[in-house]
Protein backbone atom coordinates (compact mmCIF):
# COMPACT_ATOMS: atom_id res chain seq x y z
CA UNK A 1 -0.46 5.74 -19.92
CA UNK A 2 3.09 7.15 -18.97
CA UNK A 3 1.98 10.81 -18.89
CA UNK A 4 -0.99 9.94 -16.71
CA UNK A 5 2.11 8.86 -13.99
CA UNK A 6 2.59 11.21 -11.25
CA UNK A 7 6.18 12.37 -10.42
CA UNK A 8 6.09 10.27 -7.11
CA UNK A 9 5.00 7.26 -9.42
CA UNK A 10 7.40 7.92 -12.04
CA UNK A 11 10.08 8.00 -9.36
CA UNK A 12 9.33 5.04 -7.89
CA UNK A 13 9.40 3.08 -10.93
CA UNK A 14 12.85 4.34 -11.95
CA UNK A 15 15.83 1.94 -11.79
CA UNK A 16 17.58 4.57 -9.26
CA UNK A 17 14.99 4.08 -6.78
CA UNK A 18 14.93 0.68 -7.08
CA UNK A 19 18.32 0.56 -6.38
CA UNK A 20 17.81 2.28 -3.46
CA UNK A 21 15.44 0.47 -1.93
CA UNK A 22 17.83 -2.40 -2.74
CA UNK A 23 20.28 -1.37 -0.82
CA UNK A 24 18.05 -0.79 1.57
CA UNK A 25 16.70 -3.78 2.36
CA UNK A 26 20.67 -5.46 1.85
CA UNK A 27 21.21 -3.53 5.32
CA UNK A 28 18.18 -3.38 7.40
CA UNK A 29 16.94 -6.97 6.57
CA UNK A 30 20.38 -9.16 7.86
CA UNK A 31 20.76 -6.30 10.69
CA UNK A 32 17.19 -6.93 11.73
CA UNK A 33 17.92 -10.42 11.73
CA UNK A 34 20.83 -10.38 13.40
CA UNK A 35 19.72 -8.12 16.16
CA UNK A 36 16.62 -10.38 17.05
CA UNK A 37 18.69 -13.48 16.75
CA UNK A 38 21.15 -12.10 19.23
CA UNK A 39 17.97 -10.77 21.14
CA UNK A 40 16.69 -13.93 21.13
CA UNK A 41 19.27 -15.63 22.99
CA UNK A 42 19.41 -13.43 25.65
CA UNK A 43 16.13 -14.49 26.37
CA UNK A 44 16.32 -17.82 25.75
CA UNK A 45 19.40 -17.53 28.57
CA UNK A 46 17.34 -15.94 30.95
CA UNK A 47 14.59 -18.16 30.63
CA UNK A 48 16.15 -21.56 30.28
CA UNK A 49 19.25 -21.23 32.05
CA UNK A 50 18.97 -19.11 34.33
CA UNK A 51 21.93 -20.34 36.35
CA UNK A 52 24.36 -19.37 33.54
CA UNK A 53 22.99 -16.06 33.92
CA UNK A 54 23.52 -16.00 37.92
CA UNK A 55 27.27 -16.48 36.95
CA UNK A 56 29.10 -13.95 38.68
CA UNK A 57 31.84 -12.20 37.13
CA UNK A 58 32.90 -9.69 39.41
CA UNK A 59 31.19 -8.53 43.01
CA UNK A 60 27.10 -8.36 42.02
CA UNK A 61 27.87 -8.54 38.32
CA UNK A 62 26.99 -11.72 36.64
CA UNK A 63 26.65 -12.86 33.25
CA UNK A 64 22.81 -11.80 33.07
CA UNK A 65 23.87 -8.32 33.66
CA UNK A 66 26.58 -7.69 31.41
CA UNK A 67 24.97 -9.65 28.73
CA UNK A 68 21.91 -7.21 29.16
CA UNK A 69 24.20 -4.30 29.20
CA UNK A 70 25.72 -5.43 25.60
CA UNK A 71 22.26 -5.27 24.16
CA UNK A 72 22.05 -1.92 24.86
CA UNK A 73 25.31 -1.59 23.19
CA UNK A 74 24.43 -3.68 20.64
CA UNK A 75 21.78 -1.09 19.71
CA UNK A 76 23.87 1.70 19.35
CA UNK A 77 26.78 -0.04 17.37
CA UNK A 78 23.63 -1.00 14.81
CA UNK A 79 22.83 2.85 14.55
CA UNK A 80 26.41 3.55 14.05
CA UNK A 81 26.91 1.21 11.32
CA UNK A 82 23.59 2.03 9.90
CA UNK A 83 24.18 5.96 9.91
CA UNK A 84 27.64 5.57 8.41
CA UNK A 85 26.07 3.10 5.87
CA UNK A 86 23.17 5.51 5.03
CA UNK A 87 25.79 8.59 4.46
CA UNK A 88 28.01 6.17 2.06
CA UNK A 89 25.22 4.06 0.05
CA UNK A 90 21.81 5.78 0.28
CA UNK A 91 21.96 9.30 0.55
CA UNK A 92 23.92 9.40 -2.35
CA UNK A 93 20.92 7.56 -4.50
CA UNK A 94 18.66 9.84 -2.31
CA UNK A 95 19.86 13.12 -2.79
CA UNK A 96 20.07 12.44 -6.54
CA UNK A 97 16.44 11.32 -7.12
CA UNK A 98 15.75 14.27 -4.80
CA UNK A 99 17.52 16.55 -6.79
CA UNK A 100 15.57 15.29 -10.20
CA UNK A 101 12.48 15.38 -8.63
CA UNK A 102 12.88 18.77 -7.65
CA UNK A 103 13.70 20.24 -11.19
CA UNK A 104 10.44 19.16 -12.49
């Protein structure tokens, strides 16, 4: 049965890519989370109070704005984490079950 395994399958099954996968889903799952949480509450905010929002901060700034700002900061803060993440946990695992696949 093992020898009727494709390389892909064989791969897949192997405790290396299992691992990666794991630490995988370690990042992307709380980050997702996270994200949509924070997400979340900006539109709760805007939707239920709506006068916390119209705070203003400084000249036509208010709370709504800034807070809509950080989520666009937010998103790139998530890529930075996740790129630095991905070039310390998973490419390593990556490059290696590349590399193995490759010499067969």
């Amino acid at each position: 049965m093992r020898d009727e395994l494709t390389l892909h399958q064989r791969v897949q099954e192997s405790p290396e890519f299992a691992e990666l996968r794991s630490r995988l889903r370690r990042f992307v799952f709380p980050m997702s989370a996270a994200f949509m949480l924070w997400y979340l509450g900006y539109v709760l905010l805007a939707s239920y109070a709506p006068e916390v929002m119209a705070i203003p901060l400084f000249g036509h700034i208010n709370v709504g704005i800034v807070v809509g700002l950080l989520q666009f900061a937010t998103t790139f803060v998530i890529t930075g984490l996740y790129v630095r993440y991905a070039d310390a946990r998973l490419d390593p695992v990556a490059e290696s079950i590349r590399t193995r696949m490759e010499g067969h």
